[in-house]
C-alpha atoms as a PDB file:
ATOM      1  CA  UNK A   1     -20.767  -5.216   7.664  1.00  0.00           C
ATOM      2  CA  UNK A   2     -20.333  -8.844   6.646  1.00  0.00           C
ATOM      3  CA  UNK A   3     -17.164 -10.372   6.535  1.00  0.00           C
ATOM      4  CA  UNK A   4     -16.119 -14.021   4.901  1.00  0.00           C
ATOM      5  CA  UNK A   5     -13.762 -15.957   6.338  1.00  0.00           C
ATOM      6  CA  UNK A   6     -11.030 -17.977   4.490  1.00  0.00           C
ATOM      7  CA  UNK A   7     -11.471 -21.546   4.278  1.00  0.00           C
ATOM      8  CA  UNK A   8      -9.582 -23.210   7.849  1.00  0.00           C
ATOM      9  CA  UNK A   9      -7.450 -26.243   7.426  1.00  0.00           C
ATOM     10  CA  UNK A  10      -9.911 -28.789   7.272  1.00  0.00           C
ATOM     11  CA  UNK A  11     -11.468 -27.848   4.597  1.00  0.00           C
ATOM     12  CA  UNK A  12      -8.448 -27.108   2.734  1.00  0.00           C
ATOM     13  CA  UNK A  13      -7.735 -30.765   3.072  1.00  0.00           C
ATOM     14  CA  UNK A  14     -10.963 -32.253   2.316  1.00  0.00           C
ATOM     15  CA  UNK A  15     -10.968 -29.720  -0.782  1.00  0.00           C
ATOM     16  CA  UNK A  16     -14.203 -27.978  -0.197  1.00  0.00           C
ATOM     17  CA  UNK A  17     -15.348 -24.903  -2.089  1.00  0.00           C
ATOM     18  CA  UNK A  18     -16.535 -21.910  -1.048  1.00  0.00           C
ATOM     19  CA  UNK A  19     -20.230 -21.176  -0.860  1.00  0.00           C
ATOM     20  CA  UNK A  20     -19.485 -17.574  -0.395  1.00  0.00           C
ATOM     21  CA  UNK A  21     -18.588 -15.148  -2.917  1.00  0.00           C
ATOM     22  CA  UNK A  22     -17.973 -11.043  -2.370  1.00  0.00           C
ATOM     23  CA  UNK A  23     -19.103  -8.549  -4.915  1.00  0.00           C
ATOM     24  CA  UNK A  24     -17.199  -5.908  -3.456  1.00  0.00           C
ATOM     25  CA  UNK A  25     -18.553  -3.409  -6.853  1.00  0.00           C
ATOM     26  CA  UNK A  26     -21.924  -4.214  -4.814  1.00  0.00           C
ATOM     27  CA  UNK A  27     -21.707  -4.508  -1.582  1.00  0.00           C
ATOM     28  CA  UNK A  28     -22.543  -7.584  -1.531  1.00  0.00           C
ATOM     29  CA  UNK A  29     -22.087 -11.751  -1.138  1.00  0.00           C
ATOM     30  CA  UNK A  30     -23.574 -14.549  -3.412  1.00  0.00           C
ATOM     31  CA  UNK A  31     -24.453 -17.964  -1.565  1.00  0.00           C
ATOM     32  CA  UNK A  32     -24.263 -21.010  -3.163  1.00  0.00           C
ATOM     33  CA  UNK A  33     -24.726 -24.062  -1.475  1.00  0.00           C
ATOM     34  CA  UNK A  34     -22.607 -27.119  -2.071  1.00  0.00           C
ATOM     35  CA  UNK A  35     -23.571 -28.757  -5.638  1.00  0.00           C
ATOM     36  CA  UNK A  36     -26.366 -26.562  -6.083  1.00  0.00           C
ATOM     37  CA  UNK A  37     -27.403 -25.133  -9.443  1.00  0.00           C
ATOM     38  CA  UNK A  38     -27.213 -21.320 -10.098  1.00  0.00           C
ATOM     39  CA  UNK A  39     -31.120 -21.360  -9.530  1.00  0.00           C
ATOM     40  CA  UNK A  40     -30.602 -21.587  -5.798  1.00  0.00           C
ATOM     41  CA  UNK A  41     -28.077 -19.027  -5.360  1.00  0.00           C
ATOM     42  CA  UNK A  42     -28.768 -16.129  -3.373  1.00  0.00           C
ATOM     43  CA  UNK A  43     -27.776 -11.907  -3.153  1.00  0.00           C
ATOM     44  CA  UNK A  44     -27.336 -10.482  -0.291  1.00  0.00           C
ATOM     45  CA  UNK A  45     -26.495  -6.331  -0.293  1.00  0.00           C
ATOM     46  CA  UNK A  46     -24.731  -4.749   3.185  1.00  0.00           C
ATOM     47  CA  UNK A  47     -23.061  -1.637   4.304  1.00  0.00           C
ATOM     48  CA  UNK A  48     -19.808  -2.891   3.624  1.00  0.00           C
ATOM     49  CA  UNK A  49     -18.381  -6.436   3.064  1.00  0.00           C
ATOM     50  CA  UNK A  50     -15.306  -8.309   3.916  1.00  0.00           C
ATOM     51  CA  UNK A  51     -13.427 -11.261   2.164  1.00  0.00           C
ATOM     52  CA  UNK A  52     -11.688 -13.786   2.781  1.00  0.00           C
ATOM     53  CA  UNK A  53      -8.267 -11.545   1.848  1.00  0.00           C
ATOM     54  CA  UNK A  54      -8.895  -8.703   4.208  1.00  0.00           C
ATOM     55  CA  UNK A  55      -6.854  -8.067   7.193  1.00  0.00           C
ATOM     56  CA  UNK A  56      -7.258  -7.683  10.665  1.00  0.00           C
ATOM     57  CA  UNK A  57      -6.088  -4.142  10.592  1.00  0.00           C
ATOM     58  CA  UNK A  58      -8.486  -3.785   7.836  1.00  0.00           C
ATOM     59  CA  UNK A  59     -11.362  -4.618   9.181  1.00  0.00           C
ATOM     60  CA  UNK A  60     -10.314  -2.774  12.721  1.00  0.00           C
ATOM     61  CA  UNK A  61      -9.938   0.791  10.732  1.00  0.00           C
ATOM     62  CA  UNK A  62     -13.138   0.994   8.545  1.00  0.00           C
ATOM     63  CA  UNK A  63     -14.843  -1.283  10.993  1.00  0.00           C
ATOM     64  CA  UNK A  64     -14.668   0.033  14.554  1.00  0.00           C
ATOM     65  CA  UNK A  65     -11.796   2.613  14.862  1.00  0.00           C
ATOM     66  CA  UNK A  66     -14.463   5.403  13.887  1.00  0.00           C
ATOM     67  CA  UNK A  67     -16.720   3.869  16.682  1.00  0.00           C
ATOM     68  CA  UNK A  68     -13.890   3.509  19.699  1.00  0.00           C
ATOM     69  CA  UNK A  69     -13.064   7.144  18.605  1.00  0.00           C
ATOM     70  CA  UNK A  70     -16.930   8.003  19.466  1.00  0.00           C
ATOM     71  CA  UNK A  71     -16.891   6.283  22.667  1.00  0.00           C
ATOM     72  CA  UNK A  72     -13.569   8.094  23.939  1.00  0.00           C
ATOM     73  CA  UNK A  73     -15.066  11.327  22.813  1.00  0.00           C
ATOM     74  CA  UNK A  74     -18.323  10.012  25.374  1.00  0.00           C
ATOM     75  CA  UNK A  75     -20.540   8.366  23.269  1.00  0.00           C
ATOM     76  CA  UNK A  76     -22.013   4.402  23.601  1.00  0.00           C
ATOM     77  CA  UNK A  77     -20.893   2.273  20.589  1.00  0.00           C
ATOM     78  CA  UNK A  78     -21.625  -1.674  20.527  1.00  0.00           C
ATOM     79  CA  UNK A  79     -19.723  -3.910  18.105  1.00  0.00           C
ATOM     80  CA  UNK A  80     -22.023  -7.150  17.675  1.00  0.00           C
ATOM     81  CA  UNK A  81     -20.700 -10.348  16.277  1.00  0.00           C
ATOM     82  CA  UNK A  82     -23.397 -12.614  15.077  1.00  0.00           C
ATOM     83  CA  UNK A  83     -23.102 -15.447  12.957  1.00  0.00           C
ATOM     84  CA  UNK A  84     -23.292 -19.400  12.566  1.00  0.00           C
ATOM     85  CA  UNK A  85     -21.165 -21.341  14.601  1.00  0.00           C
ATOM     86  CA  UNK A  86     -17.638 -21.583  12.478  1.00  0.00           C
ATOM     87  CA  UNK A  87     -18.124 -18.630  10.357  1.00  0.00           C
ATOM     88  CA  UNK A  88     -15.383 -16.481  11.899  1.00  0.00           C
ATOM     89  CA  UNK A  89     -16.835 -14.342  14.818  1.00  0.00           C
ATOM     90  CA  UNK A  90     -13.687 -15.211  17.174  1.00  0.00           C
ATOM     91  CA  UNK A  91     -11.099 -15.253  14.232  1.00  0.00           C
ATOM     92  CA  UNK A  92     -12.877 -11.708  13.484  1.00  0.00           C
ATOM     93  CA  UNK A  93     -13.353 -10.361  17.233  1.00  0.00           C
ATOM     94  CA  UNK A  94     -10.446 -11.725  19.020  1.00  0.00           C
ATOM     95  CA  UNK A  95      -7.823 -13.279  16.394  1.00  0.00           C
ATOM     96  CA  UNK A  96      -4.677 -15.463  17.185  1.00  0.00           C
ATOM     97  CA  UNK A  97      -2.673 -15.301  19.815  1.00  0.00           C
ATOM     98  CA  UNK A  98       1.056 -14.832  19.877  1.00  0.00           C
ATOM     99  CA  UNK A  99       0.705 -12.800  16.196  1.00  0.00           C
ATOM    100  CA  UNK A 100      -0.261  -8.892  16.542  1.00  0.00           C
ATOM    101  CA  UNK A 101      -0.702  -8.513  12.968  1.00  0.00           C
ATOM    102  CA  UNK A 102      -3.140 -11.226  13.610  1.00  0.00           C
ATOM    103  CA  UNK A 103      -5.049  -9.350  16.202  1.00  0.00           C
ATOM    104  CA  UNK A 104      -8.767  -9.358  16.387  1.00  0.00           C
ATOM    105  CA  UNK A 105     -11.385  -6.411  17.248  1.00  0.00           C
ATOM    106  CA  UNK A 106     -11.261  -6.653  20.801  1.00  0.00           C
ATOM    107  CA  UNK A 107      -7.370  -6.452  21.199  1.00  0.00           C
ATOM    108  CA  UNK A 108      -7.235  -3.643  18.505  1.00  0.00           C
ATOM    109  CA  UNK A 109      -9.550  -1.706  20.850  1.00  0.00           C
ATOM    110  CA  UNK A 110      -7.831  -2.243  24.210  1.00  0.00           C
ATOM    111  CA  UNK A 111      -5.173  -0.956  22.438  1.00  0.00           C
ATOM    112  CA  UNK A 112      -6.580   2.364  20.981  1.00  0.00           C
ATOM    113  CA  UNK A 113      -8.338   2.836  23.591  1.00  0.00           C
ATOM    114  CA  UNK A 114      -5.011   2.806  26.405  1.00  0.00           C
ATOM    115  CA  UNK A 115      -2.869   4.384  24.023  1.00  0.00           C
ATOM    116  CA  UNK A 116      -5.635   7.416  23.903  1.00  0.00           C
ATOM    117  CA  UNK A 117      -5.366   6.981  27.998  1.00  0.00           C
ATOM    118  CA  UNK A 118      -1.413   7.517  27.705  1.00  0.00           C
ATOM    119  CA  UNK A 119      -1.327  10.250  25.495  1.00  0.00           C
ATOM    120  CA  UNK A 120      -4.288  12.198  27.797  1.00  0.00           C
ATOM    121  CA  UNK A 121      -1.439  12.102  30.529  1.00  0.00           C
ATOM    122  CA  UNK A 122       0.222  14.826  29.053  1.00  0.00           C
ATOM    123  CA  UNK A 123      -3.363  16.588  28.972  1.00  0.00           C
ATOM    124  CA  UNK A 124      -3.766  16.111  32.703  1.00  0.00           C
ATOM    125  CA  UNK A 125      -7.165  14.360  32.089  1.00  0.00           C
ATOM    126  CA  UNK A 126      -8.324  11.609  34.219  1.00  0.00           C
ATOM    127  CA  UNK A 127     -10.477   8.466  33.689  1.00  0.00           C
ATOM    128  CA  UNK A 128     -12.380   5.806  34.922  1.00  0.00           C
ATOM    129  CA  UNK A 129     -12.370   2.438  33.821  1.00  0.00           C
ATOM    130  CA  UNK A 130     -15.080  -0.181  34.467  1.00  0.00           C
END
């Protein structure tokens, strides 16, 4: 899945545009680079994709709640952030602090995953966590 972040602060105030475009009827993003004719724009087709309006909770349930679910039920998952620096892996992974609507991958999954440990008390089953 690809996901585009919304413009930060900066370049709010220095009134850049956005290279990045989602085509959510395809799948897909459209990169233009910065004053750039339509010639050098580029498709790119994925899974699923992501704007810069999606939430946090969003991208948690179609994104990794099916795998956490796997890996409770004893399966290996692996979420992988990769990226260029600034594109939104931590916003995306870990979020901001202080604002649980605002909470990233990572946090979403700690708490899925000890909220399925406190509701297997009542199922007297036990687990280990490394």
């Amino acid at each position: 899945m690809v996901r585009a972040r919304p413009m930060n602060k900066r370049e709010l105030a220095q009134k850049t545009s956005m290279c990045v475009e989602i085509d959510k009827s395809i799948n897909g993003i459209i990169v233009t680079p910065p004053g750039a004719s339509k010639e050098t724009t580029r498709q790119f087709t994925y899974d699923v994709v992501y704007g810069e309006d999606s939430t946090q909770r969003q991208v948690y349930d179609e994104g990794a709640f099916s795998l956490v679910e796997s890996v409770m039920n004893g399966y290996n998952g692996t979420i992988f952030a990769y990226g260029q620096t600034g594109c939104g892996k931590t916003h995306t992974m870990i979020g901001v602090k202080g604002d649980k609507s605002q909470n990233g991958i990572i946090p979403n999954a700690f708490d899925h995953i000890f909220g399925y440990f406190d509701d297997a008390v009542n199922f007297k089953k036990k687990f280990l966590l490394r």
